[in-house]
N, C-alpha and C. Protein backbone atom coordinates (compact mmCIF):
# COMPACT_ATOMS: atom_id res chain seq x y z
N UNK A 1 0.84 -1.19 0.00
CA UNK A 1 0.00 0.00 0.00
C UNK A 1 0.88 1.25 0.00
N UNK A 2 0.65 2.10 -0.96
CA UNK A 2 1.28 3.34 -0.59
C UNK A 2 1.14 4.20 0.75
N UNK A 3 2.13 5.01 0.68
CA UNK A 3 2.61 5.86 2.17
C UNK A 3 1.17 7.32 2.09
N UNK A 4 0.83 6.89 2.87
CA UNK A 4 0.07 8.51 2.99
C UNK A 4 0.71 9.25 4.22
N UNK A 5 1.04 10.25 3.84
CA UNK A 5 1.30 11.27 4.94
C UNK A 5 0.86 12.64 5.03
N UNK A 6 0.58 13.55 6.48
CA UNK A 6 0.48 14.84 6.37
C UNK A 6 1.45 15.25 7.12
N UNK A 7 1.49 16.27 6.63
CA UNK A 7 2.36 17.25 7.39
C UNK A 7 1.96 19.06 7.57
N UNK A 8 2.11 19.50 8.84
CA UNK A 8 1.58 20.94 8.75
C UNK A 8 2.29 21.47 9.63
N UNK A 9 3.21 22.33 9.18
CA UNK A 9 4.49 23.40 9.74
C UNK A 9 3.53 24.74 9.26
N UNK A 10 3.95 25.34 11.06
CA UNK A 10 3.52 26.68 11.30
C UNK A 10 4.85 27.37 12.05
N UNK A 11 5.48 28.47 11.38
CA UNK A 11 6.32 28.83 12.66
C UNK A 11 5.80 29.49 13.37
N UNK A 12 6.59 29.47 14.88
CA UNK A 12 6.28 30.01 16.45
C UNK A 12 7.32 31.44 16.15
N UNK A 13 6.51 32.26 15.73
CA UNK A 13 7.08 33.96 15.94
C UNK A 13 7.88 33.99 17.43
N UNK A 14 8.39 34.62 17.72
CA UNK A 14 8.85 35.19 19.24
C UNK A 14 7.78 35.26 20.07
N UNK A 15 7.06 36.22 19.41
CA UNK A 15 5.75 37.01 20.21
C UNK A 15 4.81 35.93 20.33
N UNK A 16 4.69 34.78 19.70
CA UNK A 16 3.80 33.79 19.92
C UNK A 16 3.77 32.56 21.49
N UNK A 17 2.78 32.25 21.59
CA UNK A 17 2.57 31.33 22.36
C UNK A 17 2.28 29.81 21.38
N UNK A 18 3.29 29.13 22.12
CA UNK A 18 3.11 27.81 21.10
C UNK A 18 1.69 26.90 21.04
N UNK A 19 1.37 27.04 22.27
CA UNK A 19 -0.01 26.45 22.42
C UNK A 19 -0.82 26.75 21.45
N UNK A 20 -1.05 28.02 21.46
CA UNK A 20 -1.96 28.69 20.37
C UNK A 20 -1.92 28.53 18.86
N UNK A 21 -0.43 28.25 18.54
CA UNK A 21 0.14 27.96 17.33
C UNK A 21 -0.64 26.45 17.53
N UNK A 22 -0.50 25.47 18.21
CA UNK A 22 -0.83 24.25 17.78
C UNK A 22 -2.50 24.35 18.04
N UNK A 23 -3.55 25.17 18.60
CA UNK A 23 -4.87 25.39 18.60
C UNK A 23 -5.13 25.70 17.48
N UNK A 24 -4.81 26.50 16.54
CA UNK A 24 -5.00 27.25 14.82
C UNK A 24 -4.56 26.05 14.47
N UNK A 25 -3.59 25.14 14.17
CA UNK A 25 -3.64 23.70 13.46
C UNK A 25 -4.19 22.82 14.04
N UNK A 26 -4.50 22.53 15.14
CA UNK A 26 -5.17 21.36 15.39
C UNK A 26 -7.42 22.66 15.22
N UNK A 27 -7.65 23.42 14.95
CA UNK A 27 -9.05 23.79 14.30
C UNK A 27 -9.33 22.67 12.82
N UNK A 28 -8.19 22.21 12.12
CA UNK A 28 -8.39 21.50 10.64
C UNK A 28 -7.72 21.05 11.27
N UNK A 29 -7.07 20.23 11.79
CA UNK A 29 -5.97 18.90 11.89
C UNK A 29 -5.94 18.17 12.74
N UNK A 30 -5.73 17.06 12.81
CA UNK A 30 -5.93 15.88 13.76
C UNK A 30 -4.96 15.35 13.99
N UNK A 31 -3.46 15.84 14.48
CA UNK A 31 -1.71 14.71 14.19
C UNK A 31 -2.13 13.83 14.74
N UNK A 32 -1.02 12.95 14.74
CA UNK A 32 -0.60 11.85 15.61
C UNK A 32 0.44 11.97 16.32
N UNK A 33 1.42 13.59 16.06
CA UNK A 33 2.49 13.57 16.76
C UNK A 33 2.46 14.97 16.62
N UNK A 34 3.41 15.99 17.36
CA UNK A 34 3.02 17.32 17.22
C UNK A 34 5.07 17.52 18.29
N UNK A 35 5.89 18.29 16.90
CA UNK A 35 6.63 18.31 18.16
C UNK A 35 7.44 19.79 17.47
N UNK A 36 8.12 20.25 18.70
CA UNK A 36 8.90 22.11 17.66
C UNK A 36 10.60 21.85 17.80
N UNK A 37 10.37 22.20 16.36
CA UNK A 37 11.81 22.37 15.95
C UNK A 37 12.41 23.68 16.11
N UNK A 38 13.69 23.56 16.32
CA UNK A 38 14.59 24.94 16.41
C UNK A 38 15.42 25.19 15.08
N UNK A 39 15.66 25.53 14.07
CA UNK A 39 16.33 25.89 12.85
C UNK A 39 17.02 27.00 12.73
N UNK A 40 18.05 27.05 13.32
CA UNK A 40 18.61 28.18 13.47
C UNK A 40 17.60 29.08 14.46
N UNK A 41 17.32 30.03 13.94
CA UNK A 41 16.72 31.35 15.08
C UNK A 41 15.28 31.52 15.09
N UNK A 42 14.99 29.92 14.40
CA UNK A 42 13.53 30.39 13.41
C UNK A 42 12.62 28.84 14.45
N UNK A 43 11.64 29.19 15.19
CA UNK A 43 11.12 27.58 15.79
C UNK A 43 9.80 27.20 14.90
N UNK A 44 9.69 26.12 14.46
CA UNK A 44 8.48 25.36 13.70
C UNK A 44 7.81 24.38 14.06
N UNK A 45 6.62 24.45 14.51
CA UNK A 45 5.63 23.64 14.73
C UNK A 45 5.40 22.75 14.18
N UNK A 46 5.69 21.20 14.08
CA UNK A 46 5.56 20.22 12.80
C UNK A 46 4.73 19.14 13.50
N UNK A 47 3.34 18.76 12.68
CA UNK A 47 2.54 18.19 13.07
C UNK A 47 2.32 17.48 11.74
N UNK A 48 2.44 15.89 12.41
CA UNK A 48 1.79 15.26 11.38
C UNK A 48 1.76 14.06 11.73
N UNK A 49 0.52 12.88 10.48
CA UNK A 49 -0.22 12.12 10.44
C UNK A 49 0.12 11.29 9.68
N UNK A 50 -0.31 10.09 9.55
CA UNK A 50 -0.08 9.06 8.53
C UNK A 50 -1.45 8.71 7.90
N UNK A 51 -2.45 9.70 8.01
CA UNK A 51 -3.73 8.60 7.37
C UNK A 51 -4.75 10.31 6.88
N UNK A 52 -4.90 10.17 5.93
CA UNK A 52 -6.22 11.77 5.70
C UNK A 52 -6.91 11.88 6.17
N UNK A 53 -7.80 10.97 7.10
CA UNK A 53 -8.33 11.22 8.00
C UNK A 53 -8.12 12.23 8.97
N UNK A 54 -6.93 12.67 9.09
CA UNK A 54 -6.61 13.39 10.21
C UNK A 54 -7.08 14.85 9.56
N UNK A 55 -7.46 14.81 8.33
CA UNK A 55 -7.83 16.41 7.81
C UNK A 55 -9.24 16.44 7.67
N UNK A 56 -10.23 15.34 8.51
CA UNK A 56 -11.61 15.25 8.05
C UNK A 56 -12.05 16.26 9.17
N UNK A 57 -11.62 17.67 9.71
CA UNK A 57 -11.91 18.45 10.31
C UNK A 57 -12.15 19.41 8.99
N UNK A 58 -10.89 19.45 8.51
CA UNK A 58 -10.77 20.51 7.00
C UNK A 58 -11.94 20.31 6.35
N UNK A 59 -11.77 18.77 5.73
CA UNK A 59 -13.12 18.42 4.90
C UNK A 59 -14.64 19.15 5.37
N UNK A 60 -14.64 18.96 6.46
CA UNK A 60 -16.02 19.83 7.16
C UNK A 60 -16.15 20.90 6.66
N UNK A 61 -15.13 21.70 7.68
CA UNK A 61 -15.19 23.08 7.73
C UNK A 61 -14.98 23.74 6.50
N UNK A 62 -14.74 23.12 5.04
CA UNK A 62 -14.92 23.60 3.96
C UNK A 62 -16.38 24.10 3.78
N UNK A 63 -17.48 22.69 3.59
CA UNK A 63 -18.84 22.82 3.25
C UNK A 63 -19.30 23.63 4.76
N UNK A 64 -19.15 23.72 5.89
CA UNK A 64 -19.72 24.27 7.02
C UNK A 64 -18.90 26.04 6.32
N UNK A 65 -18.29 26.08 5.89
CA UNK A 65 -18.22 27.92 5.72
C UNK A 65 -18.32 27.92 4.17
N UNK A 66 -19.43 26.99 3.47
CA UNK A 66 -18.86 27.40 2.20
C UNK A 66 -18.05 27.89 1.18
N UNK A 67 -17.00 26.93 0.98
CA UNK A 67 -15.96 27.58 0.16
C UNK A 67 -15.46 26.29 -0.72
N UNK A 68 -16.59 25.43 -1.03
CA UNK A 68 -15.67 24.40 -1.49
C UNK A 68 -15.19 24.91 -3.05
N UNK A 69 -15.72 25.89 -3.94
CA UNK A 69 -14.97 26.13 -5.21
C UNK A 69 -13.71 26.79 -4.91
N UNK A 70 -13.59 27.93 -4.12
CA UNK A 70 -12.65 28.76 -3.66
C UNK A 70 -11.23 27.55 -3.56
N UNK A 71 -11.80 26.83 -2.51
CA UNK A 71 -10.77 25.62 -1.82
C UNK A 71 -10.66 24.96 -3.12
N UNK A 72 -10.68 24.32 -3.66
CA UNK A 72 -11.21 23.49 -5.26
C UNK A 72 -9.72 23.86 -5.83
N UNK A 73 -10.26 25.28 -6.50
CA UNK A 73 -9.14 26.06 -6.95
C UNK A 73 -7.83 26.36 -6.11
N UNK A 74 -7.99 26.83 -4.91
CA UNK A 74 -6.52 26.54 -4.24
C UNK A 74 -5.67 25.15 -4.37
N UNK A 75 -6.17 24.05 -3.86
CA UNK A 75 -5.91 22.92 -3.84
C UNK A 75 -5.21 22.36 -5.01
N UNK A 76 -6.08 22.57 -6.54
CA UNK A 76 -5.44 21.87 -7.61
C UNK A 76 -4.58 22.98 -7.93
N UNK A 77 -3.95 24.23 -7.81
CA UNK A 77 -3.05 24.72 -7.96
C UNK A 77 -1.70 24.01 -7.37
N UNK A 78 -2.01 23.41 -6.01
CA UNK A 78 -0.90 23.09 -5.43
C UNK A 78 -0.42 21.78 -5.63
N UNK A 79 -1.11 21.05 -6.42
CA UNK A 79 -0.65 19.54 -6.60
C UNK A 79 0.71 19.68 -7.34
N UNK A 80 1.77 18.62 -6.66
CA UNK A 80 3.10 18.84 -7.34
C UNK A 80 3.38 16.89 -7.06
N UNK A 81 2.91 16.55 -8.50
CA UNK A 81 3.57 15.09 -8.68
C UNK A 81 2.67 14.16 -7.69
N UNK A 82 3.42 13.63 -6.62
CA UNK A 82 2.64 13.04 -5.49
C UNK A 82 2.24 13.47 -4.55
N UNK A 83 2.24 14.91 -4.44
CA UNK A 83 2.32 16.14 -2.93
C UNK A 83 1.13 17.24 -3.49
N UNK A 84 0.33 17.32 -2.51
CA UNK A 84 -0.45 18.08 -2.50
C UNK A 84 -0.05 19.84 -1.44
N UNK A 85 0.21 20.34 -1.81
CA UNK A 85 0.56 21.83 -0.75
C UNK A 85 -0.02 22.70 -1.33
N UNK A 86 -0.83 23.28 0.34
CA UNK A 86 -1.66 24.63 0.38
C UNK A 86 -1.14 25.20 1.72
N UNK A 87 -1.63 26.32 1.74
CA UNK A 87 -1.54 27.30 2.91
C UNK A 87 -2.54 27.99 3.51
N UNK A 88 -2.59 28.07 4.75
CA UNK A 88 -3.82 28.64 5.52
C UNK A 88 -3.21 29.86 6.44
N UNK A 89 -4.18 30.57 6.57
CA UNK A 89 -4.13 32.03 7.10
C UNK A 89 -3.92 31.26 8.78
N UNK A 90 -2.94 31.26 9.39
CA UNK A 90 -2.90 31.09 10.53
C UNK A 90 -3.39 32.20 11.80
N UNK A 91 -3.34 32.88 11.87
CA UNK A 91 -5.09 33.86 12.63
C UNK A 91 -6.72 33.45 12.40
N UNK A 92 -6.27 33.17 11.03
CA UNK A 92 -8.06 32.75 10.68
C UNK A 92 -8.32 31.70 11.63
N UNK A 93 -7.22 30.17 10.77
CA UNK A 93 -7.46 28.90 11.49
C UNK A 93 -7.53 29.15 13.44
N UNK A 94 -6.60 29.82 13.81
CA UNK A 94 -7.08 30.04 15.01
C UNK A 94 -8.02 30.43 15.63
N UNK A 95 -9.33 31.04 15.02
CA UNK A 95 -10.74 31.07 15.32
C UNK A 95 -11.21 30.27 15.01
N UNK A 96 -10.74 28.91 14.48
CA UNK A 96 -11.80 27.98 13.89
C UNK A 96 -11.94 28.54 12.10
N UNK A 97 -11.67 29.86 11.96
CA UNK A 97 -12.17 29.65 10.32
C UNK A 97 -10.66 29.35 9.44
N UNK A 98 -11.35 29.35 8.44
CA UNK A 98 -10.37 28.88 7.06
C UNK A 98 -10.10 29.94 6.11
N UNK A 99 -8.74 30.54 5.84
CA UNK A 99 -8.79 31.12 4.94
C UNK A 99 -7.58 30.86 4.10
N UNK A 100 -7.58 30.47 2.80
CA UNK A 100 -6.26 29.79 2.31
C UNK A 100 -5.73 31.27 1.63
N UNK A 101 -4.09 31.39 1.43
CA UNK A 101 -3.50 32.33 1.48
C UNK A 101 -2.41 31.49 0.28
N UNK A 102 -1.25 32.31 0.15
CA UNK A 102 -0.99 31.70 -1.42
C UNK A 102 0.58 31.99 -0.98
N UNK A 103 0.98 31.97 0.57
CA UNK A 103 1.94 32.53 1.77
C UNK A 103 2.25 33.38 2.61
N UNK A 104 3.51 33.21 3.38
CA UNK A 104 3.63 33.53 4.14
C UNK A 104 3.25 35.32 4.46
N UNK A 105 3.65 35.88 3.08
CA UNK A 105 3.01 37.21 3.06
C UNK A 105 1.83 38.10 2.95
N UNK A 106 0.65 36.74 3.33
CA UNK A 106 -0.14 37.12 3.23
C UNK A 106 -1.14 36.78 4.70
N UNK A 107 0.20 36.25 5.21
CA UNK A 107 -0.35 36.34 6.38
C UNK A 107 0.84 36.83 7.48
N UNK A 108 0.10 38.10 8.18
CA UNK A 108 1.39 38.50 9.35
C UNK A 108 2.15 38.03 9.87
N UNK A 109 1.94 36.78 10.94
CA UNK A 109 2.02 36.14 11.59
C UNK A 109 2.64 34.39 10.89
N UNK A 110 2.96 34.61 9.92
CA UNK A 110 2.93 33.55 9.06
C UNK A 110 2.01 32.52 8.87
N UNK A 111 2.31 31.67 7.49
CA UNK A 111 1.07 31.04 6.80
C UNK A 111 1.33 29.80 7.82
N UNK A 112 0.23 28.93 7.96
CA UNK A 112 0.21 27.58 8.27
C UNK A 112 0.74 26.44 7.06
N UNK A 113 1.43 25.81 6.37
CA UNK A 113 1.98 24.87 5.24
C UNK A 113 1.56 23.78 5.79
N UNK A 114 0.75 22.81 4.57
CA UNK A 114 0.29 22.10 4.87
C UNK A 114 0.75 20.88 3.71
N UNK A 115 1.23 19.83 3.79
CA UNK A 115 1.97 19.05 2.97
C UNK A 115 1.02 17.85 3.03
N UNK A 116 0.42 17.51 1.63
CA UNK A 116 -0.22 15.83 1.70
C UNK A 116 0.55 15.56 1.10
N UNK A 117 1.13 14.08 1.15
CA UNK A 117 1.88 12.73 -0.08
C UNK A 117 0.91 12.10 -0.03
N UNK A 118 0.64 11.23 -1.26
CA UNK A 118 -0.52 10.88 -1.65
C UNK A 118 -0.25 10.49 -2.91
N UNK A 119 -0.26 8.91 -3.92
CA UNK A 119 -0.11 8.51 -4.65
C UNK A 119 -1.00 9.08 -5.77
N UNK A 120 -2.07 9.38 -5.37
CA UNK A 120 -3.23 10.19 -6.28
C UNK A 120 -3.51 11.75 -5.87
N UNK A 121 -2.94 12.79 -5.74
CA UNK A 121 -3.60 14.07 -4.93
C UNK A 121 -4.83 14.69 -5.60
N UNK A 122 -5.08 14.44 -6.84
CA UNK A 122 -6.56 14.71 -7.79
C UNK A 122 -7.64 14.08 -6.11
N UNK A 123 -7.14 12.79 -6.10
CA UNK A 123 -8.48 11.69 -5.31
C UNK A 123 -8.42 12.51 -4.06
N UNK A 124 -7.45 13.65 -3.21
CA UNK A 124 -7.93 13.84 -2.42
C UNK A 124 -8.23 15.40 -2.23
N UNK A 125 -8.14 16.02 -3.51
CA UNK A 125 -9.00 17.12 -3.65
C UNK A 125 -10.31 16.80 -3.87
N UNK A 126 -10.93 16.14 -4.69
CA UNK A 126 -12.02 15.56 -4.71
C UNK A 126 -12.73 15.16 -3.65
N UNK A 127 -12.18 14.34 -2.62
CA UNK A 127 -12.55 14.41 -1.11
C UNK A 127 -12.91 15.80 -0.58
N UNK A 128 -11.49 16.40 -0.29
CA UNK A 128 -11.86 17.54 0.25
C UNK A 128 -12.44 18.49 -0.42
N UNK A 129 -13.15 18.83 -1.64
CA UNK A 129 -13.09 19.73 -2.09
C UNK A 129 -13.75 19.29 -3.31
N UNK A 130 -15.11 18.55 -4.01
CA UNK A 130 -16.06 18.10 -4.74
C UNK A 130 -15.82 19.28 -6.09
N UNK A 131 -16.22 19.27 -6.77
CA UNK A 131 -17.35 20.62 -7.84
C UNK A 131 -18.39 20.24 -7.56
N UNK A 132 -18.76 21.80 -7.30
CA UNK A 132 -19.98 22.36 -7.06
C UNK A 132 -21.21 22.35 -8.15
N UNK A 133 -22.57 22.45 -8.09
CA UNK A 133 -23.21 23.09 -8.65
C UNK A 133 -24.23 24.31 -8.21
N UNK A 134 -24.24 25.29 -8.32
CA UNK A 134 -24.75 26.26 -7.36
C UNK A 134 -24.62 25.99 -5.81
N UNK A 135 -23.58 25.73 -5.16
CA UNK A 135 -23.32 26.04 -4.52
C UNK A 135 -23.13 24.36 -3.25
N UNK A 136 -23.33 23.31 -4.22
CA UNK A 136 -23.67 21.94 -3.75
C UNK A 136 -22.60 21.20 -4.40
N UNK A 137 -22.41 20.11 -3.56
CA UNK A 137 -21.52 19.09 -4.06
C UNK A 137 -21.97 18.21 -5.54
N UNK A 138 -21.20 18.18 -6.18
CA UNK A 138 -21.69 17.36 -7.49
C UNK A 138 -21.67 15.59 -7.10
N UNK A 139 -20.96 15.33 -6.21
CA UNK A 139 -20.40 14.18 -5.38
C UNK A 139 -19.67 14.52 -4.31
N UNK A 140 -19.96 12.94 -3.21
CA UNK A 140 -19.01 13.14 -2.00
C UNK A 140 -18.32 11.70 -2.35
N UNK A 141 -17.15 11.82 -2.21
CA UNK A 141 -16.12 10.45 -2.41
C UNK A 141 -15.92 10.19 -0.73
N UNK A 142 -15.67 8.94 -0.65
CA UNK A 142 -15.23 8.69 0.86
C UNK A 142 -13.09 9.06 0.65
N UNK A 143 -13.02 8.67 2.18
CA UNK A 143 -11.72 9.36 2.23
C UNK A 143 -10.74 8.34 1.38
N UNK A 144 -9.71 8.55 0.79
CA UNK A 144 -9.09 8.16 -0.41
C UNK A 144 -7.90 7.44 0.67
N UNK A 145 -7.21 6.09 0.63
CA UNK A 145 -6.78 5.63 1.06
C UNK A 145 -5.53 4.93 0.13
């Protein structure tokens, strides 16, 4: 069976509280492990999963704030080969909402990076992220394994 993995690096600003950094990723994310790196002068929050399931918070909170075309279009921009990468407004995700950002400069505080591997990443935009028709799923696929 192929490897599924996630991964979601947020860096911890100075001014930040790490807790909070891992509350804005764990609003969409579910790890299995959650631990901070030091990189030189720079600390990063790296959380991640072995199964997509752990993003069936995301999957929600797409159709719960309506945005699955918006998301649609972010998503298949970011497919690269077997890797799926997007970015989330890390302030937003920390209220619970979603707002995908296109990096780090578009968010103050920096972006949240979010890394799927995934033998198919089409099958799990489609999961997360259907076509619409006025404003409805055209289909729901179960989670892509």
């Amino acid at each position: 069976m192929a490897r599924v993995r996630v991964v979601v690096e947020a860096e911890v600003r100075p001014t930040e509280d790490p807790d909070k950094v891992l509350k804005a990723v764990e609003s969409f994310f579910t790890p299995d492990t959650v631990r901070v790196e030091d990189i030189g002068s720079t600390r990063i929050l790296v959380a991640e999963a072995g199964s997509l399931r752990s993003l069936e918070k995301l999957h929600w909170l797409l159709r719960a704030e309506r945005i699955l075309d918006a998301a649609r279009g972010m998503l298949r921009r970011g497919i690269q080969g077997e890797k799926l990468v997007f970015h989330l407004h890390k302030q937003a995700a920390y209220v619970g909402k979603l707002s995908f950002v296109s990096g780090d400069h578009e968010s103050p505080m920096g972006a949240i990076r979010v890394t799927v591997e995934h033998p198919d990443p089409r099958q799990v935009v489609d999961w997360l992220a259907p076509p619409t028709v006025r404003g409805r799923p055209v289909f729901e696929k179960p989670v892509p394994e």
